[in-house]
Each structure stands twice: as C-alpha cells, then as structure tokens.
Protein backbone atom coordinates (compact mmCIF):
# COMPACT_ATOMS: atom_id res chain seq x y z
CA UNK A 1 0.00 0.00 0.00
CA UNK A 2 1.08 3.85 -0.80
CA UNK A 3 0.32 6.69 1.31
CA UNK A 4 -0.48 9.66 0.01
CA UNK A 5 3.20 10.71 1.01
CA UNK A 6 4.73 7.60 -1.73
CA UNK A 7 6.09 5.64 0.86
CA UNK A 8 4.81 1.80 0.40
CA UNK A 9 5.65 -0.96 2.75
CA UNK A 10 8.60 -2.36 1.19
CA UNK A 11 10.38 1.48 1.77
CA UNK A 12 8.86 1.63 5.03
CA UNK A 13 10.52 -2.32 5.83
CA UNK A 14 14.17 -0.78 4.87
CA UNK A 15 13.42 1.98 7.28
CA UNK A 16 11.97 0.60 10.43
CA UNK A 17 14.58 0.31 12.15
CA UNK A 18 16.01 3.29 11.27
CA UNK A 19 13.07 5.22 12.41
CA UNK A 20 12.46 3.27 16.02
CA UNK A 21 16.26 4.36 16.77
CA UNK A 22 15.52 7.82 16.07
CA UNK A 23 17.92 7.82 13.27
CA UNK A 24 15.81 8.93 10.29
CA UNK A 25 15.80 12.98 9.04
CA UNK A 26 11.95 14.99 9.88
CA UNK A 27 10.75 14.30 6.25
CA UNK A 28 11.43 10.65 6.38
CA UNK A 29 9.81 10.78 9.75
CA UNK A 30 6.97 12.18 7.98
CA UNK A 31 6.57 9.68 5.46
CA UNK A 32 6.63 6.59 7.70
CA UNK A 33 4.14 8.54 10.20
CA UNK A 34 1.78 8.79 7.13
CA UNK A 35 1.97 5.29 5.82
CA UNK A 36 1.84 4.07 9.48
CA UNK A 37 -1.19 5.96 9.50
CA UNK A 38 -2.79 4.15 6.41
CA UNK A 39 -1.58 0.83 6.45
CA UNK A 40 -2.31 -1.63 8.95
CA UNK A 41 -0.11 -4.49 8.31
CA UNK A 42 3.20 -2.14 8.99
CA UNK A 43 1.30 -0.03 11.97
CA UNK A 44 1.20 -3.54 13.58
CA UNK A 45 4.99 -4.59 12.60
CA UNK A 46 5.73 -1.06 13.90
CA UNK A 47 4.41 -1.58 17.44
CA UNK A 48 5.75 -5.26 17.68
CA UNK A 49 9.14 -4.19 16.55
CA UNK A 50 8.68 -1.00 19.47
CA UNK A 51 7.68 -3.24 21.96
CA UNK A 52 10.37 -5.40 21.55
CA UNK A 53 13.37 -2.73 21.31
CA UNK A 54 11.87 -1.64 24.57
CA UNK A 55 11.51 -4.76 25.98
CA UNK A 56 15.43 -5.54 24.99
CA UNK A 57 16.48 -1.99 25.80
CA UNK A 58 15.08 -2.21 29.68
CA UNK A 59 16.83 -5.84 29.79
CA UNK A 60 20.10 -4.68 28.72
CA UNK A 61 20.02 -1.56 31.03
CA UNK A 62 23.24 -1.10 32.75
CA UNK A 63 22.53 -1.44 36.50
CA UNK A 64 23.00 1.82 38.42
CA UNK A 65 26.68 2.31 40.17
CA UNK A 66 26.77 1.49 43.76
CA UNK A 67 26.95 3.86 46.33
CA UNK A 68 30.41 5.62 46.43
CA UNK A 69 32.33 3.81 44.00
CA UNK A 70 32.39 6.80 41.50
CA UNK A 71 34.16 8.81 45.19
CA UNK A 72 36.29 5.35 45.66
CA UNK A 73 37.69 5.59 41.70
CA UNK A 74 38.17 9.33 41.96
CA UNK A 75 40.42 8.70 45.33
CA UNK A 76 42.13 5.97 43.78
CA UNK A 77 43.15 7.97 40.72
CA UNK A 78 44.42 10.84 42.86
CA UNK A 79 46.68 8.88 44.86
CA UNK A 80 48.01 7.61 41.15
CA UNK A 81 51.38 9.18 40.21
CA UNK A 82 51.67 11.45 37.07
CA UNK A 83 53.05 9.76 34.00
C-alpha cells in the first residue's frame, strides 16, 4: 500500500529500524508517520518491533553504580602518580 506521502511498505521495511532508533531525518519521519497511519499491516509490525526494542532496551540496562564507588575511583586515581 502507498500513502499519500509515496512511501509503500517495502520502503517503510528498509526503514523501520532506522526510524524506532531515532535515526531517520523529519521528512522521512513524515513519510513513515503517514503510511503508518494508512496501512495496517506495517502499523502492527511497527508496534511489535517498538515493543520489543523496549523490551530488549530495559533488559540490557546497565545497572546503576553502587553507592560511592564513582568517590572510591576518583580517590584511587588521585593517589596515582603522574606519567
């Protein structure tokens, strides 16, 4: 299917990812945001594909420093000698 902007799915397919990392210029945004719009088969690839980048994004989260190690390192590197 073509939206009224000329993107058809097999455009939108080589873009998807693109677009769900943020990677894609305002126009292209546009485009995909109008077939999205119009086409039902990529709206639903679209959220599946979202959901899952979020899904893998909150799993591979780096856990949050402990308390004080960023003051331990800084210590430690001060006591270092120049090189």
């Amino acid at each position: 299917m073509r939206s009224k902007d000329g993107m058809n799915c097999e455009a939108l397919l080589r873009r998807l990812d693109d677009h769900l990392d943020r990677e894609t210029d305002p126009q292209t945004n546009q485009c995909i945001r109008a077939h999205l719009e119009t086409c039902i088969f990529c709206a639903t690839l679209a959220r599946v594909e979202s959901d899952v980048l979020g899904r893998l994004r909150a799993a591979l989260a780096a856990p949050p420093m402990p308390a004080g190690l960023a003051a331990r390192i800084h210590a430690a590197l001060a006591r270092e000698p120049d090189s």
